[in-house]
PDB file of N, CA and C in Angstrom:
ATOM      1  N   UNK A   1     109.471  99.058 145.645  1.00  0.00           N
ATOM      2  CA  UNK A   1     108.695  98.816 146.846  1.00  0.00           C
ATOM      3  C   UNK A   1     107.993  97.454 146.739  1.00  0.00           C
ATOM      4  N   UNK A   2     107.985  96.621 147.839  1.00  0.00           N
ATOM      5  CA  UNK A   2     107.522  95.451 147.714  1.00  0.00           C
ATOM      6  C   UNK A   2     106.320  95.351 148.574  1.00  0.00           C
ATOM      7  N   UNK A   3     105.609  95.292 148.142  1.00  0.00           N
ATOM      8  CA  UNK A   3     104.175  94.988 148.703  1.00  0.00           C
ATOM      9  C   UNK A   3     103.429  94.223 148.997  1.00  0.00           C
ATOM     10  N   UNK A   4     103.372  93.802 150.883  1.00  0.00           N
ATOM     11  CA  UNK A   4     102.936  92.598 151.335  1.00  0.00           C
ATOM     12  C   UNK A   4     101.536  92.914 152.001  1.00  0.00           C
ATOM     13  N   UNK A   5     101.611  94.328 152.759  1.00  0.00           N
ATOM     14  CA  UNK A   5     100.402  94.217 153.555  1.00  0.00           C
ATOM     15  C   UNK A   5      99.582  95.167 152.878  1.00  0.00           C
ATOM     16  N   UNK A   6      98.384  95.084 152.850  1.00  0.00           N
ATOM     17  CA  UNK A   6      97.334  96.024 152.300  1.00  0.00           C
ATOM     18  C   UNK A   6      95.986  96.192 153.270  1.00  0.00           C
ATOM     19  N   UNK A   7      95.741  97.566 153.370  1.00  0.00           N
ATOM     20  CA  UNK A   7      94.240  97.767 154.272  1.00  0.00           C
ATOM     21  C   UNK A   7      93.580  97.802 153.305  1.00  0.00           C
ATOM     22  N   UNK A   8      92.713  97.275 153.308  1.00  0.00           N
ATOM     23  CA  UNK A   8      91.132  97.204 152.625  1.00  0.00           C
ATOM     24  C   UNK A   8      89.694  98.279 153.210  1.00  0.00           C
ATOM     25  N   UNK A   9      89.470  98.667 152.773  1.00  0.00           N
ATOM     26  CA  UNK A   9      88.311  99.678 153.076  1.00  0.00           C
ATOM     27  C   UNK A   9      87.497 100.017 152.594  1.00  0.00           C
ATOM     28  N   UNK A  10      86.060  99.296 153.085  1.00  0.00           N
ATOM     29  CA  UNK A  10      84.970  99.177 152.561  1.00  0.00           C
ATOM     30  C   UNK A  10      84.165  99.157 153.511  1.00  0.00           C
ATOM     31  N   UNK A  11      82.675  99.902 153.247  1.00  0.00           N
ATOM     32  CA  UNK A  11      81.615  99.381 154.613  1.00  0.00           C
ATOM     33  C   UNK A  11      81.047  98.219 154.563  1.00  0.00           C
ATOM     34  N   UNK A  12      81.468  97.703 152.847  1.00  0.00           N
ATOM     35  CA  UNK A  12      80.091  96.573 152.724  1.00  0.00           C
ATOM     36  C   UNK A  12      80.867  95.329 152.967  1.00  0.00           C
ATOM     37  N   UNK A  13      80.123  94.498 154.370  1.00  0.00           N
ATOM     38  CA  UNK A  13      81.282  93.000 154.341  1.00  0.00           C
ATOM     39  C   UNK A  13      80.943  92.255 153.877  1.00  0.00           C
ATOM     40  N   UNK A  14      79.810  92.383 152.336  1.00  0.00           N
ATOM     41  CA  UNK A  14      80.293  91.340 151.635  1.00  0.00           C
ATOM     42  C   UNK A  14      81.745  91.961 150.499  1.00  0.00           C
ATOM     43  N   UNK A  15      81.421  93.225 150.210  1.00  0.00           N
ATOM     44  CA  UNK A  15      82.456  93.681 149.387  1.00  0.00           C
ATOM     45  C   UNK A  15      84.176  93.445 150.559  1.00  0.00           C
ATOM     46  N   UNK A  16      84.211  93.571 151.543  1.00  0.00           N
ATOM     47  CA  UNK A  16      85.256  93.302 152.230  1.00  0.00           C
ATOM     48  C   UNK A  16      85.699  91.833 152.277  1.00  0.00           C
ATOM     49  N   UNK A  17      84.774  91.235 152.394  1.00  0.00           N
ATOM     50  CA  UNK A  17      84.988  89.600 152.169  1.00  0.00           C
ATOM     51  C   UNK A  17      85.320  89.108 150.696  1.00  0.00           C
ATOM     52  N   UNK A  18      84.997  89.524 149.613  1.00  0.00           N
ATOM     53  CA  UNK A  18      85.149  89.418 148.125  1.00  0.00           C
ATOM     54  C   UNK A  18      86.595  89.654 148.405  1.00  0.00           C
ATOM     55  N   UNK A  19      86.826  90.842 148.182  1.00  0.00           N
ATOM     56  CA  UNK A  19      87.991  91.408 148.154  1.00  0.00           C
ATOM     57  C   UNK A  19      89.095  90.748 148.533  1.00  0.00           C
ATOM     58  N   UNK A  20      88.743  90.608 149.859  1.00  0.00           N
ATOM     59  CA  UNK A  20      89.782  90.228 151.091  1.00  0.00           C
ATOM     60  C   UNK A  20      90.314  88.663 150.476  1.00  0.00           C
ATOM     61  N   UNK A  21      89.056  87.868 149.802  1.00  0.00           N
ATOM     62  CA  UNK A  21      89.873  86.600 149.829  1.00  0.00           C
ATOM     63  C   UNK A  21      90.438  86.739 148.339  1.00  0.00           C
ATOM     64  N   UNK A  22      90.277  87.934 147.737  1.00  0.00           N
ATOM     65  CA  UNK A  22      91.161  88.228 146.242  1.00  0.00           C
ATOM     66  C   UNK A  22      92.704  88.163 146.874  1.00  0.00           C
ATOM     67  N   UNK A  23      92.800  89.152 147.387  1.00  0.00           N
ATOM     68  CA  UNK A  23      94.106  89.337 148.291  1.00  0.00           C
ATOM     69  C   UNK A  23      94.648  88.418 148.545  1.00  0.00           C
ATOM     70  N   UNK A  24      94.027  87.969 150.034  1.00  0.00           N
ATOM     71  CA  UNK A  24      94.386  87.160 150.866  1.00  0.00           C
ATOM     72  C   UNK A  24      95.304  85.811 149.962  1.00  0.00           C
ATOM     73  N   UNK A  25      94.632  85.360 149.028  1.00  0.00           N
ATOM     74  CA  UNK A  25      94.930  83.881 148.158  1.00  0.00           C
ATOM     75  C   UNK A  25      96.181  84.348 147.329  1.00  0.00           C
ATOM     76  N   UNK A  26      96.167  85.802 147.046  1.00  0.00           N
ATOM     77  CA  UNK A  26      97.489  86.189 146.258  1.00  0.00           C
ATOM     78  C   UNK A  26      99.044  86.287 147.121  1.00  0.00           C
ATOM     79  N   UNK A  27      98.719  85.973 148.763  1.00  0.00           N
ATOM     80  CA  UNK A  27      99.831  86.198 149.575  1.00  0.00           C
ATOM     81  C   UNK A  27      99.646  87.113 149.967  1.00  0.00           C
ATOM     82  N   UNK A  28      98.870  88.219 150.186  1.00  0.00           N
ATOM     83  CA  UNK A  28      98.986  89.356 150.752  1.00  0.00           C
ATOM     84  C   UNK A  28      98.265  89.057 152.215  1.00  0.00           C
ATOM     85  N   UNK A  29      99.012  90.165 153.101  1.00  0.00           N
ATOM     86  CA  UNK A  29      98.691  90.212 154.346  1.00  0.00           C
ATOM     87  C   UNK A  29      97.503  91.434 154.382  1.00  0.00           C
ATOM     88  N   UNK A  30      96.303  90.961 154.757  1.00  0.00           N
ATOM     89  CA  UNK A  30      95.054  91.911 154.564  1.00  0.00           C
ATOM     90  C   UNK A  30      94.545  92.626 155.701  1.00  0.00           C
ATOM     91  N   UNK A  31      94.776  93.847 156.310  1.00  0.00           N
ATOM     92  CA  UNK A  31      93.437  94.188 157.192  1.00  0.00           C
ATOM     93  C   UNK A  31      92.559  95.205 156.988  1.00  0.00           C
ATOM     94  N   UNK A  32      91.120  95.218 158.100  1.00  0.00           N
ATOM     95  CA  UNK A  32      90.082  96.078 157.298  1.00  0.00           C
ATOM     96  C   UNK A  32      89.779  97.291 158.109  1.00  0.00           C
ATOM     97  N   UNK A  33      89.484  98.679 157.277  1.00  0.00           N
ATOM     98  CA  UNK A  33      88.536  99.406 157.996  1.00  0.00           C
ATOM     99  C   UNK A  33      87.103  99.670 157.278  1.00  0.00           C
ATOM    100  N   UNK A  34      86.307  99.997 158.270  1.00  0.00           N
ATOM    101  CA  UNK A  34      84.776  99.553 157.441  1.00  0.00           C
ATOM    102  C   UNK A  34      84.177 101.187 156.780  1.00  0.00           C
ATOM    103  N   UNK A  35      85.099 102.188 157.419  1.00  0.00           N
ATOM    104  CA  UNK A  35      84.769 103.408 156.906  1.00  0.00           C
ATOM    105  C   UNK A  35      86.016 104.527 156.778  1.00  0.00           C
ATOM    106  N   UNK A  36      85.926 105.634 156.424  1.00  0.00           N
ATOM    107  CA  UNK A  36      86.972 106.755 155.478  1.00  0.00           C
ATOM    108  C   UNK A  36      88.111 107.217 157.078  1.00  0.00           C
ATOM    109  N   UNK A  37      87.042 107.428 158.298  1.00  0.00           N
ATOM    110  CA  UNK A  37      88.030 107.601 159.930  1.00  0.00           C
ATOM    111  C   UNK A  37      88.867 106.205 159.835  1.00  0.00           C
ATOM    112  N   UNK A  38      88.125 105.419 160.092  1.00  0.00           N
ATOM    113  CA  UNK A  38      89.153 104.372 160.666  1.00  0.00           C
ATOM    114  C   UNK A  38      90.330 104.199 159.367  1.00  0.00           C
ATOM    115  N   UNK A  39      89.925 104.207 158.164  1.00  0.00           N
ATOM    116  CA  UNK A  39      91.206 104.140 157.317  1.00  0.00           C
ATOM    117  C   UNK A  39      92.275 105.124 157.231  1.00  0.00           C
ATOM    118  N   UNK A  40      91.844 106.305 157.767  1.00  0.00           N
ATOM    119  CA  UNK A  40      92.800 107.200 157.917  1.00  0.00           C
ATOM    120  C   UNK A  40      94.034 106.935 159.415  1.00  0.00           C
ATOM    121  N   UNK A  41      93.021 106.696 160.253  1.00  0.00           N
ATOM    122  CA  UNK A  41      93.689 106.109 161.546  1.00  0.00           C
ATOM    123  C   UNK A  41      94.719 104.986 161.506  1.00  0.00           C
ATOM    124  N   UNK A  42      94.051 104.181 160.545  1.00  0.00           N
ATOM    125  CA  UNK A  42      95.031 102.740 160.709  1.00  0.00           C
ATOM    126  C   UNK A  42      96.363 102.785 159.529  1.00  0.00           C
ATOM    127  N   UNK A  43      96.001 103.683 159.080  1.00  0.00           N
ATOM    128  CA  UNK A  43      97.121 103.999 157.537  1.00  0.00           C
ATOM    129  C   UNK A  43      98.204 104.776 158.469  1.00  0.00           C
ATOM    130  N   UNK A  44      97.490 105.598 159.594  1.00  0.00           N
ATOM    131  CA  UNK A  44      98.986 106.007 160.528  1.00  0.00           C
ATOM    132  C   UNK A  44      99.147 104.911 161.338  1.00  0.00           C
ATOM    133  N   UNK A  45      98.788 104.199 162.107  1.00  0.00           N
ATOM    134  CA  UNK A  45      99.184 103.357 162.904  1.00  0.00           C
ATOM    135  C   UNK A  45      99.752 102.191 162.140  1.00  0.00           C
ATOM    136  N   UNK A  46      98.924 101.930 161.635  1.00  0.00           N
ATOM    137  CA  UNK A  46      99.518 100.404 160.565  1.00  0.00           C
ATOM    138  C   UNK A  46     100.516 100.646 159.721  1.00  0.00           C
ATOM    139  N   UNK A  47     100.297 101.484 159.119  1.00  0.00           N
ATOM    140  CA  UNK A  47     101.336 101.982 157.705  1.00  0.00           C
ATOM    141  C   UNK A  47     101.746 101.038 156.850  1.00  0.00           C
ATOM    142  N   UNK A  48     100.650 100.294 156.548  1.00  0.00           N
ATOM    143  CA  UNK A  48     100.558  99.588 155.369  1.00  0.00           C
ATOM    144  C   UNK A  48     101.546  99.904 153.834  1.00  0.00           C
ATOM    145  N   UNK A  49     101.586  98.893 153.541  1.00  0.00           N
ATOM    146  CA  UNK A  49     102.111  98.653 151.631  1.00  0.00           C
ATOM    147  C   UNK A  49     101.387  99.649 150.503  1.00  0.00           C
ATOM    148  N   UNK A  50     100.207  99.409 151.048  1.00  0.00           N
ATOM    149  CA  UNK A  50      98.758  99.917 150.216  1.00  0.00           C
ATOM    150  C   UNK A  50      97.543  99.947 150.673  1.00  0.00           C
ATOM    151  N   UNK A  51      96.683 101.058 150.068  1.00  0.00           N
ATOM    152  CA  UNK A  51      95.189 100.856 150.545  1.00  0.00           C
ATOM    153  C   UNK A  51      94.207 100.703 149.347  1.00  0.00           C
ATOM    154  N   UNK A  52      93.491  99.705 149.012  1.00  0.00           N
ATOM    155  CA  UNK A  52      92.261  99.235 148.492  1.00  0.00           C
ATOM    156  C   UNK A  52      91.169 100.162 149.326  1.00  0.00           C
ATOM    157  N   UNK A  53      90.850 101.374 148.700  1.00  0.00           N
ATOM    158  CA  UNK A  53      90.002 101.861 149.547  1.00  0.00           C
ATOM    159  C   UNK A  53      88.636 102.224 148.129  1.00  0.00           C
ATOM    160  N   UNK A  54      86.938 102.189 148.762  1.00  0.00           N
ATOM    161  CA  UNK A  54      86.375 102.062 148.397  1.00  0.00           C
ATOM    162  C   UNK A  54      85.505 104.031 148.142  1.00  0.00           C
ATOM    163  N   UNK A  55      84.877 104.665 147.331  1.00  0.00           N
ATOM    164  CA  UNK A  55      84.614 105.793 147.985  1.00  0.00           C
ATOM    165  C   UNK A  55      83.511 105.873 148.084  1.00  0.00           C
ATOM    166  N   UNK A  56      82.226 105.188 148.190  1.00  0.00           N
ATOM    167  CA  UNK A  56      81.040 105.706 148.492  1.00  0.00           C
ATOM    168  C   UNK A  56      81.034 105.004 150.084  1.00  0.00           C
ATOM    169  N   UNK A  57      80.938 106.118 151.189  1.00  0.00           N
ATOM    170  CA  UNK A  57      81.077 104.631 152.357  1.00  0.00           C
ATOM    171  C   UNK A  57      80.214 106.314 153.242  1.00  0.00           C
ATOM    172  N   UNK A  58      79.483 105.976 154.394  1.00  0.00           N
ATOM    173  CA  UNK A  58      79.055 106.911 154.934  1.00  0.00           C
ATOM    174  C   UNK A  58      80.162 107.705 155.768  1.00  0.00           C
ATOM    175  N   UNK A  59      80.100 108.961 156.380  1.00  0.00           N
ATOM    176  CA  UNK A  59      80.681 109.592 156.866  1.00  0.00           C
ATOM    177  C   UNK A  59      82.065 110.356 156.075  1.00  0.00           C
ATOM    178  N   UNK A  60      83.326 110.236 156.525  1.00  0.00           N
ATOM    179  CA  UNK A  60      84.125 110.905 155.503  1.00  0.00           C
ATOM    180  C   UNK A  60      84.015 109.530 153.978  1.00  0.00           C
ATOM    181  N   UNK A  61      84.212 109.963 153.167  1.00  0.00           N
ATOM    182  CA  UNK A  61      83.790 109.167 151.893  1.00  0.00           C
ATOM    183  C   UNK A  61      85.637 108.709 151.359  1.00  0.00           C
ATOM    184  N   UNK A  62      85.673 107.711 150.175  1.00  0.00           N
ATOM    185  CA  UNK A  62      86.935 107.380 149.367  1.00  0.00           C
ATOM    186  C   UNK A  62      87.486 108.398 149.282  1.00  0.00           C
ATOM    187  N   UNK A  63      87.137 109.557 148.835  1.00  0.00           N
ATOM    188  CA  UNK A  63      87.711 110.468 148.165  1.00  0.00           C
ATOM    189  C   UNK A  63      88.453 111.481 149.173  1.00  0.00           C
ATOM    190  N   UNK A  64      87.881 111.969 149.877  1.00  0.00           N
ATOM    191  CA  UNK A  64      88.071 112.515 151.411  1.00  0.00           C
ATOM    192  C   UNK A  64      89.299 112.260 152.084  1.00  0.00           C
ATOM    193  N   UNK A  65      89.130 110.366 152.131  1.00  0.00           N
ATOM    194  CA  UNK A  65      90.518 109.908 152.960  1.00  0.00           C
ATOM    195  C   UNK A  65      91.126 109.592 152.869  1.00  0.00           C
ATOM    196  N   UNK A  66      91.157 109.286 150.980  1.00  0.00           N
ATOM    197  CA  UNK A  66      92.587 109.439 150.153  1.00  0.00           C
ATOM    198  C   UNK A  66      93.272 110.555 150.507  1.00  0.00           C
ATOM    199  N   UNK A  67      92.493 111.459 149.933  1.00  0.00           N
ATOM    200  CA  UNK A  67      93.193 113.101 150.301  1.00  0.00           C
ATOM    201  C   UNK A  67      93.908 113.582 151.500  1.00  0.00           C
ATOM    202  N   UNK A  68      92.978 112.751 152.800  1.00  0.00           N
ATOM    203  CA  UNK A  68      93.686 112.981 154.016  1.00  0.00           C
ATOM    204  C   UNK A  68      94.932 112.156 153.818  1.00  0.00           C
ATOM    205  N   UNK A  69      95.027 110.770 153.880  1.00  0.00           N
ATOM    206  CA  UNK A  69      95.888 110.433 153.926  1.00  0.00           C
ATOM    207  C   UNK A  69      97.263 110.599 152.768  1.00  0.00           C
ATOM    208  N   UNK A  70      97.081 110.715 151.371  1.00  0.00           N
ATOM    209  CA  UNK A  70      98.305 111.541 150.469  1.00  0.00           C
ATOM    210  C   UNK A  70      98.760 112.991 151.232  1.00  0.00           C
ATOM    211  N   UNK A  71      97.870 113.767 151.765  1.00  0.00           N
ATOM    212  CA  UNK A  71      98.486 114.460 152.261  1.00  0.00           C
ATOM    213  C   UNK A  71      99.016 114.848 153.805  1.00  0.00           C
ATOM    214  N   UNK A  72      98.891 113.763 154.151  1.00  0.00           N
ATOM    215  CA  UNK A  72      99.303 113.576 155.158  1.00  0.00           C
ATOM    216  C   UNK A  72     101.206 113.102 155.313  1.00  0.00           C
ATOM    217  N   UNK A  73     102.117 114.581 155.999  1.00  0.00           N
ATOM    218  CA  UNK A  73     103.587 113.429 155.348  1.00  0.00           C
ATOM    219  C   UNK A  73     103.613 112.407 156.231  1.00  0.00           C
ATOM    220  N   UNK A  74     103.247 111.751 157.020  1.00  0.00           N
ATOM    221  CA  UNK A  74     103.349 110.434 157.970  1.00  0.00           C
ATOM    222  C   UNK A  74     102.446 109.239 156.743  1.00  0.00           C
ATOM    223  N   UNK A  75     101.941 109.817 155.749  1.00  0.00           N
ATOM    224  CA  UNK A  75     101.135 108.966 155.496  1.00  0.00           C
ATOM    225  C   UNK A  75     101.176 108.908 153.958  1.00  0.00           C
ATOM    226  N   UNK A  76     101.836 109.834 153.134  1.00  0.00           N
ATOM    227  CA  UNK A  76     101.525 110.322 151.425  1.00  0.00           C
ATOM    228  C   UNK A  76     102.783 109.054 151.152  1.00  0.00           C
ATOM    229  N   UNK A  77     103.066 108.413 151.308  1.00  0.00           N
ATOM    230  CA  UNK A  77     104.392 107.261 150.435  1.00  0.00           C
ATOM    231  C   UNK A  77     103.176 106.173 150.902  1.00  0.00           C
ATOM    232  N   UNK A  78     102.106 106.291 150.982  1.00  0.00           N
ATOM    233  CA  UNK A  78     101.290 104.740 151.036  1.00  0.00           C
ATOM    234  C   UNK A  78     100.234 105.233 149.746  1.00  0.00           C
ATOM    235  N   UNK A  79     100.601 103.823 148.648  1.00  0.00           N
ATOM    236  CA  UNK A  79      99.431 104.149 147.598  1.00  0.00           C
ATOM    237  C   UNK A  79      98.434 103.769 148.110  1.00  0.00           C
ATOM    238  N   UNK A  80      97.258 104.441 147.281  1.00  0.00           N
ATOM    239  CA  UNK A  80      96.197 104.124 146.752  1.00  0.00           C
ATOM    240  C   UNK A  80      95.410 103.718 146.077  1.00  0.00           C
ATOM    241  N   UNK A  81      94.616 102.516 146.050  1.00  0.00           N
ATOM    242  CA  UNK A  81      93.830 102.325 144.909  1.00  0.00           C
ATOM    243  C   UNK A  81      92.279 102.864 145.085  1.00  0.00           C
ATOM    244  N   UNK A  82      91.858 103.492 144.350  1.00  0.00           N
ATOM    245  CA  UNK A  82      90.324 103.680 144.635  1.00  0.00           C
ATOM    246  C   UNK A  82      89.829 102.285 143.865  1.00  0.00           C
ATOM    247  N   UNK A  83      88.528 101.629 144.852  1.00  0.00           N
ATOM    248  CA  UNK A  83      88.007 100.299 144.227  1.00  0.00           C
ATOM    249  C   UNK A  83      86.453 100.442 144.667  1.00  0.00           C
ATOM    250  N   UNK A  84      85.618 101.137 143.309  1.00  0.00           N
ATOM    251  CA  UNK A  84      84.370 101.685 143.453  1.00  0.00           C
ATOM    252  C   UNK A  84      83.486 101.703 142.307  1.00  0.00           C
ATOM    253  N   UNK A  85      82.122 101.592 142.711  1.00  0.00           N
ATOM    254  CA  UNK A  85      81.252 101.708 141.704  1.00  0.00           C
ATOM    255  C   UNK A  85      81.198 102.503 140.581  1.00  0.00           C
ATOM    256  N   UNK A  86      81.579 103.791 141.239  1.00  0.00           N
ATOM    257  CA  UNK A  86      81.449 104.838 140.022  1.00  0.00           C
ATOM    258  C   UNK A  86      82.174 104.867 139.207  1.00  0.00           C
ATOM    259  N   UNK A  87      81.625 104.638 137.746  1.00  0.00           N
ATOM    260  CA  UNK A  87      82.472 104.084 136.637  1.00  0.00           C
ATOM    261  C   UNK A  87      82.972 105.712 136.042  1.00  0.00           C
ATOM    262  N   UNK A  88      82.221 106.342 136.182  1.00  0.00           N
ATOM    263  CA  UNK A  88      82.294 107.623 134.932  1.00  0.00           C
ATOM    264  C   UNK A  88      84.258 107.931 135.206  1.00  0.00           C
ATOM    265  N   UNK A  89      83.812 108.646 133.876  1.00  0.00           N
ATOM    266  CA  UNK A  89      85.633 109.176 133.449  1.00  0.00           C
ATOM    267  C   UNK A  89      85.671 110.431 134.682  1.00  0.00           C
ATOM    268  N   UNK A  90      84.836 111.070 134.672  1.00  0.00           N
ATOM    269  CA  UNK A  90      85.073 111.930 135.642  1.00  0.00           C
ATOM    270  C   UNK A  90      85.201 112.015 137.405  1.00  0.00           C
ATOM    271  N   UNK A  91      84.870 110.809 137.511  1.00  0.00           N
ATOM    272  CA  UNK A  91      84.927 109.739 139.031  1.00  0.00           C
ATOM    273  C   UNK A  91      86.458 109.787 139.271  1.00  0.00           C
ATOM    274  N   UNK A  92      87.216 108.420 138.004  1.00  0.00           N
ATOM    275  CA  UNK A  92      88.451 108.749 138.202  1.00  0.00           C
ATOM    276  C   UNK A  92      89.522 109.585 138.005  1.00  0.00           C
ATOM    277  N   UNK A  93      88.660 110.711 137.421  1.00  0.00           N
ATOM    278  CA  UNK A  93      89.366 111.954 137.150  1.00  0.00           C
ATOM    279  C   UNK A  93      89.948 112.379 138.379  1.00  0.00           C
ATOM    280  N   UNK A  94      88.936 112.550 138.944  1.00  0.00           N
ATOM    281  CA  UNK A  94      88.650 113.517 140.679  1.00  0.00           C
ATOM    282  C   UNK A  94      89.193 112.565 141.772  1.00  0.00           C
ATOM    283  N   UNK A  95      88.996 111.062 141.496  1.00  0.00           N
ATOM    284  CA  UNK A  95      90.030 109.907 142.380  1.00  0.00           C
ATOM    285  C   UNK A  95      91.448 110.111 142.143  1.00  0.00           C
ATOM    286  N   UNK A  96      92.094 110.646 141.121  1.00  0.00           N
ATOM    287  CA  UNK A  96      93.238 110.503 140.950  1.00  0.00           C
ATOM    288  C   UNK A  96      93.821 111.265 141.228  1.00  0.00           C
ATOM    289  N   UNK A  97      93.378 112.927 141.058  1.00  0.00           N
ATOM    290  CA  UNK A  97      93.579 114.414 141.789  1.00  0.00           C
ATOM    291  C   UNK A  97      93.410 114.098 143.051  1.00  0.00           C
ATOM    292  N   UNK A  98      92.827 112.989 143.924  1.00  0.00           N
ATOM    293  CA  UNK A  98      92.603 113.670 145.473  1.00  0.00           C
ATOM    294  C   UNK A  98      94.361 112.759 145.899  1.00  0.00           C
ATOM    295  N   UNK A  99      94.568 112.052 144.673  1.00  0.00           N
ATOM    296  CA  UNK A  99      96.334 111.355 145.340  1.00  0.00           C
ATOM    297  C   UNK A  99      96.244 109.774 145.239  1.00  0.00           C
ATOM    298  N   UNK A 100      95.470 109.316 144.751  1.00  0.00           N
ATOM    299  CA  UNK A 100      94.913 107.725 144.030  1.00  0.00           C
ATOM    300  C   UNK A 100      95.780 107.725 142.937  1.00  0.00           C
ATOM    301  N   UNK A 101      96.327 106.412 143.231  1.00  0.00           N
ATOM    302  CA  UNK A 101      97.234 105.941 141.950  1.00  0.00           C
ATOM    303  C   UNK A 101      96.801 105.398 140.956  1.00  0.00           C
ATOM    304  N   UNK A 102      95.662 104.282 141.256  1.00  0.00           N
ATOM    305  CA  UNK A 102      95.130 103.933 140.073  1.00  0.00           C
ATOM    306  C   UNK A 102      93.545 103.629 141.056  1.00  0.00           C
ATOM    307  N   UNK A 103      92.887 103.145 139.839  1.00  0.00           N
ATOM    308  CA  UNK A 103      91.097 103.022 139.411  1.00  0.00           C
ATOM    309  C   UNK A 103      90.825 101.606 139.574  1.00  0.00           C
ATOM    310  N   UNK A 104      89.930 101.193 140.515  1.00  0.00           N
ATOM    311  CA  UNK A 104      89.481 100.028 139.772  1.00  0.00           C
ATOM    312  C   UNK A 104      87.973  99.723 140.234  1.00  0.00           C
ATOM    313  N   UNK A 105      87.259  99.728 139.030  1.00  0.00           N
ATOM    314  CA  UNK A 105      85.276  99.792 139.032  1.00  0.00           C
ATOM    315  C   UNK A 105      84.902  97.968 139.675  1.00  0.00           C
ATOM    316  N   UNK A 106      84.522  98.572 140.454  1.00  0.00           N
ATOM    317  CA  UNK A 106      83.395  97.292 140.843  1.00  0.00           C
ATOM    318  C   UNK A 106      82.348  96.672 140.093  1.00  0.00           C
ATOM    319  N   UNK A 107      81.828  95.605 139.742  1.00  0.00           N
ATOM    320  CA  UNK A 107      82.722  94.365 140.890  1.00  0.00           C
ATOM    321  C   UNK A 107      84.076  93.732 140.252  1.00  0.00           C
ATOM    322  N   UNK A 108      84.556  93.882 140.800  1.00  0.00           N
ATOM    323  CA  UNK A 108      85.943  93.949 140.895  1.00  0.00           C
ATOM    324  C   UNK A 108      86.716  91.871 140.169  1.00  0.00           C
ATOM    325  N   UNK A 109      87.416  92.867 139.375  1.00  0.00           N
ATOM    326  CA  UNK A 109      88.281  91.263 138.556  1.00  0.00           C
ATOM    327  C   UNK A 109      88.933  91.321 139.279  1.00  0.00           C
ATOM    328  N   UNK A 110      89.409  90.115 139.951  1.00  0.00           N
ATOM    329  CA  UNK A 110      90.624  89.759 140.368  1.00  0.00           C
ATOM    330  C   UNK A 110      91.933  90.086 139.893  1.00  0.00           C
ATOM    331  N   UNK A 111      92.164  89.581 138.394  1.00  0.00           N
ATOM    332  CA  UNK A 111      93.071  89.691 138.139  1.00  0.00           C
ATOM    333  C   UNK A 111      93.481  90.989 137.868  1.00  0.00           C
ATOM    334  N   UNK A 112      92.771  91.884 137.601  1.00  0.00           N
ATOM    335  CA  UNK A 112      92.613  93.488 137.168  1.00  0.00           C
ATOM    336  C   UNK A 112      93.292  93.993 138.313  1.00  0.00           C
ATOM    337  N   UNK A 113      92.492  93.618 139.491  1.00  0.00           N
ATOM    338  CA  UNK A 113      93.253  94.006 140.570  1.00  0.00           C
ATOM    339  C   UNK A 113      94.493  93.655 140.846  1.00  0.00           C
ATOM    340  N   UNK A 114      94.933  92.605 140.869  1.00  0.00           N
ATOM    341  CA  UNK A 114      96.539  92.156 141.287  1.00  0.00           C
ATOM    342  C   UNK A 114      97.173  92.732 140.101  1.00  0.00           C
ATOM    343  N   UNK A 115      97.067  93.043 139.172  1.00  0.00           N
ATOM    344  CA  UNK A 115      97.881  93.770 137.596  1.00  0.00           C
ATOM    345  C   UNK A 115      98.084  94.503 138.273  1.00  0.00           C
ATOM    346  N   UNK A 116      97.270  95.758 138.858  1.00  0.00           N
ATOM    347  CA  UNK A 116      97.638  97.208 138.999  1.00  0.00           C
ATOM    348  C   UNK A 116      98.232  96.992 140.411  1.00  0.00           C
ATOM    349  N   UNK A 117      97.937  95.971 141.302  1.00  0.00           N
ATOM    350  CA  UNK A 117      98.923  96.105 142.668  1.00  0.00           C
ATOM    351  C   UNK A 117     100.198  95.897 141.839  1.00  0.00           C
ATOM    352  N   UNK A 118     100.191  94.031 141.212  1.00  0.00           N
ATOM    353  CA  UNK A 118     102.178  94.651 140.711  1.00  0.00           C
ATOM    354  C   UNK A 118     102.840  95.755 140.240  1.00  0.00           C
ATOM    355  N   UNK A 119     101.836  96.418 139.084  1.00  0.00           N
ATOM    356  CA  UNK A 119     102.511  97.261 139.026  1.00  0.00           C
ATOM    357  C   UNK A 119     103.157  98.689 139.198  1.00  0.00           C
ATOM    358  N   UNK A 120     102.691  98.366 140.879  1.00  0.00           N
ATOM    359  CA  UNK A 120     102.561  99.700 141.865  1.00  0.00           C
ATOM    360  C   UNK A 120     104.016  99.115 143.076  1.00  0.00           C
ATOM    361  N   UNK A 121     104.530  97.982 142.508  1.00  0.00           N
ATOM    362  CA  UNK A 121     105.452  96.989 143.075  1.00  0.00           C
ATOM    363  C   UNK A 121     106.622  97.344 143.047  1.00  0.00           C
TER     364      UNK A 121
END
């Protein structure tokens, strides 16, 4: 699978702006939702490569709309990255059970990040 476009999902726009120009400079085609609804919405409409999704965000949370969307079949062949504060082992325990492919703790390396997009490639 080759992976060009990615939704980003975060409430915070400075964390969306960080992010976005991580991406953006690596060639990727970036768009955003600012909370757990709209990323679920645009992962069916858009049907993105991948989602950079964040899980502490108000209303449905990371974890929530991973889950919706892995289990969703219009929607479970789009990875996930959870990209979040909560460091503990048991954070990405429970990120990875809800259908998250891989982990990555804020604030966020660049390069950490593009490693685990290739090798989700």
């Amino acid at each position: 699978m080759v992976i060009k476009r990615i939704l980003l999902v975060d409430d915070s726009p400075t964390e969306r702006h960080i992010i976005g120009e991580i991406l953006t400079k690596a060639g990727f085609q970036v768009s955003m939702a600012e909370n757990g609804e709209q990323a679920v919405a645009l992962a069916s409409t858009q049907k993105p490569d991948l989602i950079v999704m964040d899980v502490v965000m108000p209303g449905l949370n990371g974890f929530q709309a991973t889950r919706a969307i892995t289990k969703d079949p219009e929607t479970q062949h789009i990875p996930v990255i959870l990209c979040t504060t909560k460091d503990q082992e048991t954070d990405k325990v429970w990120g990875l059970r809800q259908g998250a492919r891989d982990y990555v703790v804020k604030p966020v390396d660049g390069a950490d990040l593009l490693s685990k997009i290739a090798a989700l490639g």
